[in-house]
Protein backbone atom coordinates (compact mmCIF):
# COMPACT_ATOMS: atom_id res chain seq x y z
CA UNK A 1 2.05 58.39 -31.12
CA UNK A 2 2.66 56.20 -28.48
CA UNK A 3 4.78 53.83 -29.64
CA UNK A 4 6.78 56.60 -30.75
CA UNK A 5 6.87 57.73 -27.62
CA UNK A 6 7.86 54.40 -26.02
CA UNK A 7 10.76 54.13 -28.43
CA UNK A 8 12.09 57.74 -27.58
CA UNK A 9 11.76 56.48 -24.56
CA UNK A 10 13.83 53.33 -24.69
CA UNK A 11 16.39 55.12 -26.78
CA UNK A 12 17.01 57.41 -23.91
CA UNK A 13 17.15 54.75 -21.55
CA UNK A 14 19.77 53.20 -23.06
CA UNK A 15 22.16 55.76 -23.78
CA UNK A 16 25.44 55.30 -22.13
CA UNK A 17 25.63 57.03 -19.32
CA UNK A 18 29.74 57.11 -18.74
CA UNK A 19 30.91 59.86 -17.49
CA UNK A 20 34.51 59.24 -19.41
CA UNK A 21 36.38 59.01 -16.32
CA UNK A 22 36.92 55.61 -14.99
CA UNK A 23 36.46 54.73 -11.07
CA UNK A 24 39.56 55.52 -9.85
CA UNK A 25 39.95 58.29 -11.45
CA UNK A 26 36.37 59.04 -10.07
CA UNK A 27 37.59 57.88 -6.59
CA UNK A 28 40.80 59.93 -6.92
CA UNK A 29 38.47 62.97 -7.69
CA UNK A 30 36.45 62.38 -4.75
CA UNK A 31 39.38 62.12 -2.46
CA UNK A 32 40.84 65.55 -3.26
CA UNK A 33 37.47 66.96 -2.31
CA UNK A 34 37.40 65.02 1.49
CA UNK A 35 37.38 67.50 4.07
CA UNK A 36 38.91 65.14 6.08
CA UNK A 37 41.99 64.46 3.58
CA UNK A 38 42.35 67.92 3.81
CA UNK A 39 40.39 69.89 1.30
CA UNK A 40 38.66 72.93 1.77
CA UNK A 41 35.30 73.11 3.03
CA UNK A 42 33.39 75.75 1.25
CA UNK A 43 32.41 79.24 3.32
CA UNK A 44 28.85 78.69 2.46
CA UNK A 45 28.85 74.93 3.83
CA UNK A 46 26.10 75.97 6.31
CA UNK A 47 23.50 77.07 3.79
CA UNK A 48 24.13 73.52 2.23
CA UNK A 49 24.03 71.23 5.07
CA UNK A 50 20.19 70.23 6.27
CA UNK A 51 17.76 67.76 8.08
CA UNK A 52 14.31 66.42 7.56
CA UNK A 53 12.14 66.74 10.16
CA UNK A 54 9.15 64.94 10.34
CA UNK A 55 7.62 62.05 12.22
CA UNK A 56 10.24 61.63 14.48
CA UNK A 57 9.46 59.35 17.59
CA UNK A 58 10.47 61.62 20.51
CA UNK A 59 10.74 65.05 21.54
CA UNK A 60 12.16 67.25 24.07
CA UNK A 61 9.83 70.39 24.54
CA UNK A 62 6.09 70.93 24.85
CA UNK A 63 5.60 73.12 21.78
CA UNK A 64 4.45 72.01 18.90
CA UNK A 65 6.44 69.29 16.94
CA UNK A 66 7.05 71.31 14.02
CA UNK A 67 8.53 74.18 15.69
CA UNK A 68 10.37 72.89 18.43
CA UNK A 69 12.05 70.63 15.26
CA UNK A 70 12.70 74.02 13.02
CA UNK A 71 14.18 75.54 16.40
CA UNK A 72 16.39 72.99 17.24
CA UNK A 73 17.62 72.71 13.46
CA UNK A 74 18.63 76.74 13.76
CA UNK A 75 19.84 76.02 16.99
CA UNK A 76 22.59 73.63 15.24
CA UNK A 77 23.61 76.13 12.94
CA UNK A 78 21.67 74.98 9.89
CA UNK A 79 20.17 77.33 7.06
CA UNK A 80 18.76 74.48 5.48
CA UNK A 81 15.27 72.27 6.36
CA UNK A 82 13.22 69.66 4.78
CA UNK A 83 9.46 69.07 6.09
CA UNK A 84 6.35 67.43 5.16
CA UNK A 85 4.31 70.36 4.07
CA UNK A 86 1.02 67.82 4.05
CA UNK A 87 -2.76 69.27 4.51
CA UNK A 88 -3.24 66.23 7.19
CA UNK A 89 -0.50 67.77 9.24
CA UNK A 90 0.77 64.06 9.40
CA UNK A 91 4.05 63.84 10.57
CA UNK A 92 4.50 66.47 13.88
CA UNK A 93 1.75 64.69 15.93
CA UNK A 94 3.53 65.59 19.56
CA UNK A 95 1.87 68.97 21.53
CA UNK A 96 0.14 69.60 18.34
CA UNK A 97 -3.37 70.04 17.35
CA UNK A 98 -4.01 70.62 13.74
CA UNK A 99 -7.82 70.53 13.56
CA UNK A 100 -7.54 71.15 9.43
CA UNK A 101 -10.82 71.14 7.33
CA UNK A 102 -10.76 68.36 4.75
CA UNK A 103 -10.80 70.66 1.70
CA UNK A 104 -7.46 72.99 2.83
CA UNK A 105 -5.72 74.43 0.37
CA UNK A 106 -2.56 74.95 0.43
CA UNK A 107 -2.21 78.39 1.04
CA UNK A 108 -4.39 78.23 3.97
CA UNK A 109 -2.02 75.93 5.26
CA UNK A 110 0.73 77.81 5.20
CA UNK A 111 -1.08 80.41 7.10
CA UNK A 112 -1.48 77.96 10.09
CA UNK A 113 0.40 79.48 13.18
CA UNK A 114 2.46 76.51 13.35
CA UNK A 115 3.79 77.13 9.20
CA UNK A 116 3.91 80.45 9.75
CA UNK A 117 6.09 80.62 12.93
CA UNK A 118 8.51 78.24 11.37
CA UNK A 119 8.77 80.10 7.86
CA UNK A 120 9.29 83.17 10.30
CA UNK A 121 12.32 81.47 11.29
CA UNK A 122 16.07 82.94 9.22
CA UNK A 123 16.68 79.81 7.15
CA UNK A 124 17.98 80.42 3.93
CA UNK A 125 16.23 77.21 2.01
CA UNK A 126 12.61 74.90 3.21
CA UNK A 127 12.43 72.34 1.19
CA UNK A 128 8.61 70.95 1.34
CA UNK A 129 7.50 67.60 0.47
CA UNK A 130 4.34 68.21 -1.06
CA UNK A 131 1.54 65.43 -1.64
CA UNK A 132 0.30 64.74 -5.22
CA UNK A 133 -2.23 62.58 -7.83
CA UNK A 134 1.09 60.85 -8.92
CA UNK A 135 0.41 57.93 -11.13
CA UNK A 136 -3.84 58.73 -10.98
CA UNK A 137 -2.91 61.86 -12.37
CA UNK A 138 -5.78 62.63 -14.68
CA UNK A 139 -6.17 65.96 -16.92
CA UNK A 140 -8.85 67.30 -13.90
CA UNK A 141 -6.46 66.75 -11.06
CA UNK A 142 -3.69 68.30 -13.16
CA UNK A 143 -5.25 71.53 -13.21
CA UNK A 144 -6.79 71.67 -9.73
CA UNK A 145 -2.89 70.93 -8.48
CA UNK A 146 -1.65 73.48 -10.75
CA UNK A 147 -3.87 75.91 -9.27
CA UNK A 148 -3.41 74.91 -5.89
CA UNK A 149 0.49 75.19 -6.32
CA UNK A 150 0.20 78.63 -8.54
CA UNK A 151 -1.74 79.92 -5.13
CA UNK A 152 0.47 79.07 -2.69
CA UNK A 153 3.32 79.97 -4.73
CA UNK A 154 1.82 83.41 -5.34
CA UNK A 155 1.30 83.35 -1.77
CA UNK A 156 5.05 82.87 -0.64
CA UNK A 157 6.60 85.10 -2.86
CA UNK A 158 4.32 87.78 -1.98
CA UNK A 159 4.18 87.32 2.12
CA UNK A 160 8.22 86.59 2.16
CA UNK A 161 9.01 89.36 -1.15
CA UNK A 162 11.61 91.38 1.54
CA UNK A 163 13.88 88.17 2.45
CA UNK A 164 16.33 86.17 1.06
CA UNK A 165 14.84 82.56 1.27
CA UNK A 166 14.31 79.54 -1.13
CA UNK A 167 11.45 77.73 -0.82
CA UNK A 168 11.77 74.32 -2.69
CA UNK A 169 8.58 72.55 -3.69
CA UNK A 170 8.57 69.26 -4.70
CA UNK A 171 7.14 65.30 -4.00
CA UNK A 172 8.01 62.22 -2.13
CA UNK A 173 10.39 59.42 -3.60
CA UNK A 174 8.58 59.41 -6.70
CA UNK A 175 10.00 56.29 -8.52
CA UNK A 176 8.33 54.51 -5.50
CA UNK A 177 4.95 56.74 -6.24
CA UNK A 178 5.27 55.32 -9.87
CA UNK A 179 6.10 51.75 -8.64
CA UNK A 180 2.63 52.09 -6.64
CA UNK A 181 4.94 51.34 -3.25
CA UNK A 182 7.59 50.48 -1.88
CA UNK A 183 6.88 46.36 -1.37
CA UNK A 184 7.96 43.41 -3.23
CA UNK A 185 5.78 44.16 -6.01
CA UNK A 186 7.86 47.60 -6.63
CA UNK A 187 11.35 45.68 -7.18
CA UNK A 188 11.12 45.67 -11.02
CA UNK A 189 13.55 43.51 -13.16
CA UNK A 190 13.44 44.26 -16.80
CA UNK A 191 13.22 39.97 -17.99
CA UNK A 192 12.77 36.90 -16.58
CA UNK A 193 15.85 35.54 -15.22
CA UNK A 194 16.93 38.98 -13.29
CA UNK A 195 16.57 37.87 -9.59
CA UNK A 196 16.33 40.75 -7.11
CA UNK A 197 16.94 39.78 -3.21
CA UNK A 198 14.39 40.73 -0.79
CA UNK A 199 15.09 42.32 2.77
CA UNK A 200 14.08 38.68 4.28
CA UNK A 201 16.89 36.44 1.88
CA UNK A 202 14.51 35.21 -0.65
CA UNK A 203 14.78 36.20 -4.02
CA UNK A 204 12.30 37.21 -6.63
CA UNK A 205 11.29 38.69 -9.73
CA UNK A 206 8.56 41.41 -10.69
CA UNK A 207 8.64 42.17 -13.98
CA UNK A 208 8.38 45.82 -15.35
CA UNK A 209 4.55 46.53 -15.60
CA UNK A 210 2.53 46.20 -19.03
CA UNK A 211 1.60 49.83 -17.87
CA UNK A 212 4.75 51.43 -17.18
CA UNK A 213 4.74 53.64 -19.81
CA UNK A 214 0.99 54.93 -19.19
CA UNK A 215 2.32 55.58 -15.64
CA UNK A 216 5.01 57.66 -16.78
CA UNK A 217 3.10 60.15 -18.63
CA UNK A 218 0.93 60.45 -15.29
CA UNK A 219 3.42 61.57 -14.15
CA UNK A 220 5.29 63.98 -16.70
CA UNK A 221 1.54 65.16 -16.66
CA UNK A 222 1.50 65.77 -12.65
CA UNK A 223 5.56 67.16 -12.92
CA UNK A 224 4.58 69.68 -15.37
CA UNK A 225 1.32 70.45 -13.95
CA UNK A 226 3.21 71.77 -10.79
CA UNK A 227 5.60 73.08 -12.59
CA UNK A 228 3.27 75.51 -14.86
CA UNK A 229 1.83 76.46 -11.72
CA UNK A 230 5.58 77.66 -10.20
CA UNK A 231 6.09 79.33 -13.53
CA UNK A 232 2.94 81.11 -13.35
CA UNK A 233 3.12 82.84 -10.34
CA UNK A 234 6.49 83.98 -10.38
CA UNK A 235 5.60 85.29 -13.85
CA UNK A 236 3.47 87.55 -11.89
CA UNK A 237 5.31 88.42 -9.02
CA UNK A 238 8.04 90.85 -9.73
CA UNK A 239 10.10 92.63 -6.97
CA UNK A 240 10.74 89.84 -4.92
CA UNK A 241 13.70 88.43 -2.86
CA UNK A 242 11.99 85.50 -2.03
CA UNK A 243 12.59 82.26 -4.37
CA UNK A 244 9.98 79.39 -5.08
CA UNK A 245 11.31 76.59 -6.89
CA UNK A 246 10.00 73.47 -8.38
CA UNK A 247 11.80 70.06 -7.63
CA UNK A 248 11.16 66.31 -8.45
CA UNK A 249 12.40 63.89 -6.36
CA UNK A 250 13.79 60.67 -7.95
CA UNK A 251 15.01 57.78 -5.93
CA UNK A 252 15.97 54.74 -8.17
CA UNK A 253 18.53 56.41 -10.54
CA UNK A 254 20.56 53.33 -10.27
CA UNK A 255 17.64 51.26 -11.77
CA UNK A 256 16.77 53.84 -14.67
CA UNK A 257 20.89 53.85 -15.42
CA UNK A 258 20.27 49.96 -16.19
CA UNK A 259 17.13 50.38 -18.39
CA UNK A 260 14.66 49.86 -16.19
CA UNK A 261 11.55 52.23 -16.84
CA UNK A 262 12.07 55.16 -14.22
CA UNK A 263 11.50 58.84 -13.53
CA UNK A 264 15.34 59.43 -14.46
CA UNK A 265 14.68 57.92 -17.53
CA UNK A 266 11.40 57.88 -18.63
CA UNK A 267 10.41 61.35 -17.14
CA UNK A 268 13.01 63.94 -16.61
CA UNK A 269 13.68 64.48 -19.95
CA UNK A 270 10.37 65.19 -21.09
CA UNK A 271 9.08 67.63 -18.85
CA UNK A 272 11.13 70.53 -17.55
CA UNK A 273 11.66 71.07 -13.77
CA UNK A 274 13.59 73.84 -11.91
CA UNK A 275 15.49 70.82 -9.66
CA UNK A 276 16.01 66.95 -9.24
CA UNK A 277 16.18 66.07 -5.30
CA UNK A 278 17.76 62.45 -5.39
CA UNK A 279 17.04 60.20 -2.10
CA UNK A 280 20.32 58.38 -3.07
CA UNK A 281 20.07 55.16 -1.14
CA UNK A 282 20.06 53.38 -4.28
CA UNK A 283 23.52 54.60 -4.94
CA UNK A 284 24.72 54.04 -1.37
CA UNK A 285 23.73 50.45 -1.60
CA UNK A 286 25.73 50.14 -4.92
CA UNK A 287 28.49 51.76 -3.51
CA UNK A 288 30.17 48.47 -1.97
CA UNK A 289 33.28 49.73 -1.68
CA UNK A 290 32.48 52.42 0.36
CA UNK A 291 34.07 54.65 -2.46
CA UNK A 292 31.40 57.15 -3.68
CA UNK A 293 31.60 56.22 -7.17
CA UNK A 294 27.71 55.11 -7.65
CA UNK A 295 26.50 58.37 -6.17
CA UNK A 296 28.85 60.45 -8.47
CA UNK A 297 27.88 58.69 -11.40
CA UNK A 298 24.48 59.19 -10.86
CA UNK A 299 24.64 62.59 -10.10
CA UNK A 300 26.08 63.25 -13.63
CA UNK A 301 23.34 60.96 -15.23
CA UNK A 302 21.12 63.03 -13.85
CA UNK A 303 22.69 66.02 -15.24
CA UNK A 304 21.80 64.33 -18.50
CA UNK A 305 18.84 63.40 -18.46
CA UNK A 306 17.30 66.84 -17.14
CA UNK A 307 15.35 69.38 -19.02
CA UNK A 308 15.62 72.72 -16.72
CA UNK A 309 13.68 75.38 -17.05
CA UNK A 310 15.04 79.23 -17.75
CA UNK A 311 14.76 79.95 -14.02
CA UNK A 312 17.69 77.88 -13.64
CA UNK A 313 20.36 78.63 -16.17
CA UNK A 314 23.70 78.83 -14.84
CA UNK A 315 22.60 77.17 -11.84
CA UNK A 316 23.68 73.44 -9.95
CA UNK A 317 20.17 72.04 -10.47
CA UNK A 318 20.65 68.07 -8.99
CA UNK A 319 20.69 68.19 -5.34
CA UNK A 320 20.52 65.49 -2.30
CA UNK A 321 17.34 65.62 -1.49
CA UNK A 322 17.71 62.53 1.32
CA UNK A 323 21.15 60.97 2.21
CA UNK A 324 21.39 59.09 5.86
CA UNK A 325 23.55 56.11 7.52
CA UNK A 326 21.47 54.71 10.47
CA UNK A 327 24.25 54.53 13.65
CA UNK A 328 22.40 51.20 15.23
CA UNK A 329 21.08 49.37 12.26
CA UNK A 330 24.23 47.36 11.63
CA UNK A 331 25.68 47.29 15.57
CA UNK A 332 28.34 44.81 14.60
CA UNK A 333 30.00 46.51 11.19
CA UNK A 334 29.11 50.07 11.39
CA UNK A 335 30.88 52.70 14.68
CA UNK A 336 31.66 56.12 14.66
CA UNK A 337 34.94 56.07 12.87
CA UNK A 338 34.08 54.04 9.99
CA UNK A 339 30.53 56.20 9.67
CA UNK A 340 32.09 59.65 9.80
CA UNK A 341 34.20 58.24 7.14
CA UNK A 342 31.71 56.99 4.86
CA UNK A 343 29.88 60.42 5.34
CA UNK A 344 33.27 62.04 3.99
CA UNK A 345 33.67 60.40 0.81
CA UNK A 346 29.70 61.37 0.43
CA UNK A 347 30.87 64.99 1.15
CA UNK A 348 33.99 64.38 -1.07
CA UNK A 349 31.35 63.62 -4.11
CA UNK A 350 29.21 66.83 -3.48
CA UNK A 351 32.14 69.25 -2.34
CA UNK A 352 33.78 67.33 -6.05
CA UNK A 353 29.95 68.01 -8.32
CA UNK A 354 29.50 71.51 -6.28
CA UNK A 355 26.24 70.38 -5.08
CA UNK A 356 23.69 72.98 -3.34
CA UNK A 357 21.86 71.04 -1.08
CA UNK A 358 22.24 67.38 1.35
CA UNK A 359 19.98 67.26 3.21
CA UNK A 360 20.43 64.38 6.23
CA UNK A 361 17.34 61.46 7.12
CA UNK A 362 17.11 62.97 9.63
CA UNK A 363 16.57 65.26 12.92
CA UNK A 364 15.36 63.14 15.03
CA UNK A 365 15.01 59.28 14.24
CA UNK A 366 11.50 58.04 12.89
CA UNK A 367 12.79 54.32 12.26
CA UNK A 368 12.21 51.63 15.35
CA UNK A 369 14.79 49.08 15.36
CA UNK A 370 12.07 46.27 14.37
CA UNK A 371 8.16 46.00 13.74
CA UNK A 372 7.27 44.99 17.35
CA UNK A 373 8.70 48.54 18.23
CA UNK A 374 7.39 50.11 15.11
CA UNK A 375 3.84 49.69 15.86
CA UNK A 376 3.79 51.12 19.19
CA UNK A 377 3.03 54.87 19.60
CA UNK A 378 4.65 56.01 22.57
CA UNK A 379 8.14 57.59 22.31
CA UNK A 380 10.95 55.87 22.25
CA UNK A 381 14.58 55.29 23.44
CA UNK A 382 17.98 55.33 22.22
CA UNK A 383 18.20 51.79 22.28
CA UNK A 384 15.25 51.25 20.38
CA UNK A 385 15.80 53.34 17.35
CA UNK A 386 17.45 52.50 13.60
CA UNK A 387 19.77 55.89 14.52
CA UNK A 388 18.87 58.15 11.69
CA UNK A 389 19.49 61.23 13.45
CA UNK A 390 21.25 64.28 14.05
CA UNK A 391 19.70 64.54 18.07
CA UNK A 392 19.09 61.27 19.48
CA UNK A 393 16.63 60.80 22.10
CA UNK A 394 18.78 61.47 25.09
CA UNK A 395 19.39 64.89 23.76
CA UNK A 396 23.17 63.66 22.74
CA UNK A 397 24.30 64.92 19.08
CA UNK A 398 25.19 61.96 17.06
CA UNK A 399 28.11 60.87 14.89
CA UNK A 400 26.66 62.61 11.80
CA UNK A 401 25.99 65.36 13.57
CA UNK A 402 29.32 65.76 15.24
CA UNK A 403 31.18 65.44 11.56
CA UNK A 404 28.61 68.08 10.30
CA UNK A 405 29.59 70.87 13.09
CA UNK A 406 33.09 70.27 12.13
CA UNK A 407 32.06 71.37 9.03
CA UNK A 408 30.64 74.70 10.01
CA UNK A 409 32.68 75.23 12.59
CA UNK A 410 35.51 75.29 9.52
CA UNK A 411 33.70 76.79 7.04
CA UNK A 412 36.48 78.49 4.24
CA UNK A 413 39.29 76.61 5.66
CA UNK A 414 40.16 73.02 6.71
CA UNK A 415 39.77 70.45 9.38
């Protein structure tokens, strides 16, 4: 059963995943949906633009990091917000004090004043990055999840059954959960001879696990534990405007495209899942040219390779779960003109696919420009930060941001 499995498996990986268009074609399709070559930028663009918040390495108020980051985010004009729904309450450490039991569920978390003031808040989508067993998935830990995410599903649709909001459920990076991390070790090649370069120059290669496929039914198991759990409760919800969706989040689409054992490949298409959120940096790597043809290929691969469930039919399913360009990691290429343009052909490709959700790394930066910085806890400067941001620490919108207002400011016309 398990080789048969495997081969499925590797059969799927394999298939060609041409989109019968060829790049420039692909790059001329993409152009004609640029807001800034003049195309129109949808009336709804608001309830599709968004922002992480979470561990952020400054603030501005003496509330509680999690609210004053939702308030700000409404305060920009955006319906759309992505935070680290965690029972640790890692993440908003600034005028906060949590003081959670160890055994919180999850429904008892979102009845903390600090969830509940923020879900009080008019934004039409949270997306919540919720933690999981991931590749120690066992059949136990399956069930206790899928009760734990049946509850607080149950929960949201019942406390929030007279507005129209989406709450979107779903994990961290998870090709990096089934890698085990995110160091050298998780840079798989699929055969000797493949040579991968590392951040520091040197080059290596880690071949793909003797496990890999026992890791990826962990997690089809985990995926469609959560998702049963989803299904469950809004099977027994009924007169309700609220919406509680299940998402997985991939982030090494490129990889699984080449054969290399991922969730895009390996996973998607055996479990179903309401949505895909894609942290694309994979694609914006690959992208060389600066042209958006990576990130539009691998939004239609993952068309492909996804089994939805009937919640979804007739819906855009694949979303952007985690896009950014970091304003002061590359000081000597990267400046406002040439990053507001980037950020347009990125637009160009979701305006192009009609995609629901991009949501922006992030609010307000979490990335120190090197370790030194990185492993000291105090707040820090402008000068001292990556630049992954919509509000950097002097309180000055950045580049990102400014492109984004045009947006709403424009919504159903042009710039």
């Amino acid at each position: 059963m398990k080789k048969t499995l495997f081969l499925t498996m590797m059969i799927t990986a394999l298939v060609s995943c041409n989109t019968g268009n060829d790049d420039k074609t692909i790059t001329d399709i993409i152009t004609d949906h640029r807001p800034l070559k003049g195309a129109e930028i949808p009336a709804d663009i608001a309830s599709r633009l968004g922002a992480t918040h979470v561990g952020g390495k400054y603030f501005f108020t003496e509330k509680p990091y999690l609210v004053e980051g939702c308030e700000r985010m409404r305060s920009l004009g955006y319906d759309v917000v992505k935070l680290w729904f965690r029972k640790n309450g890692g993440g908003y450490p600034f005028n906060s004090e949590w003081n959670l039991p160890d055994t919180i569920s999850l429904v008892t978390l979102a009845q903390h004043p600090y969830w509940e003031e923020c879900f009080s808040m008019p934004f039409s989508v949270f997306a919540l990055s919720v933690d999981g067993a991931g590749i120690k998935t066992t059949e136990e830990s399956a069930a206790a999840e899928e009760d734990d995410i049946y509850k607080l599903t149950r929960y949201l649709l019942t406390k929030y059954r007279d507005r129209d909001v989406t709450f979107i459920i779903h994990n961290w990076e998870g090709d990096w959960m089934l890698r085990g991390g995110t160091g050298d070790y998780a840079r798989w090649a699929r055969k000797e001879g493949e040579l991968i370069r590392a951040v520091d120059g040197d080059r290596y290669t880690v071949l793909v696990p003797a496990d890999s496929t026992a890791r990826c039914n962990a997690m089809i198991r985990w995926f469609t534990a959560r998702q049963n759990g989803v299904n469950r409760a809004r099977s027994e919800v009924a007169d309700t405007r609220c919406r509680v969706y299940h998402a997985i989040e991939v982030n090494k689409v490129m990889d699984s495209m080449d054969g290399i054992p991922g969730l895009a490949n390996y996973v998607l298409p055996y479990t179903e899942t309401d949505m895909v959120s894609w942290s694309c940096y994979d694609a914006m790597v690959n992208d060389t040219t600066e042209n958006g043809v990576s990130l539009y290929r691998g939004i239609e691969y993952l068309r492909k390779q996804i089994k939805p469930t009937a919640a979804m039919e007739g819906k855009q399913i694949v979303f952007l779960g985690e896009i950014g360009i970091p304003e002061q990691r590359y000081e000597n290429l990267l400046d406002q003109e040439s990053i507001t343009r980037n950020w347009d052909v990125y637009m160009g490709v979701c305006l192009a696919l009609d995609i629901p959700y991009i949501i922006q790394w992030e609010l307000f930066c979490n990335e120190p420009k090197n370790e030194e910085l990185r492993r000291l806890t105090e707040t820090r400067t402008r000068d001292e930060m990556r630049g992954f941001w919509l509000v950097r620490p002097d309180g000055t919108t950045s580049w990102v941001g400014e492109y984004f207002q045009q947006l709403m400011d424009n919504a159903g016309g042009k710039l």
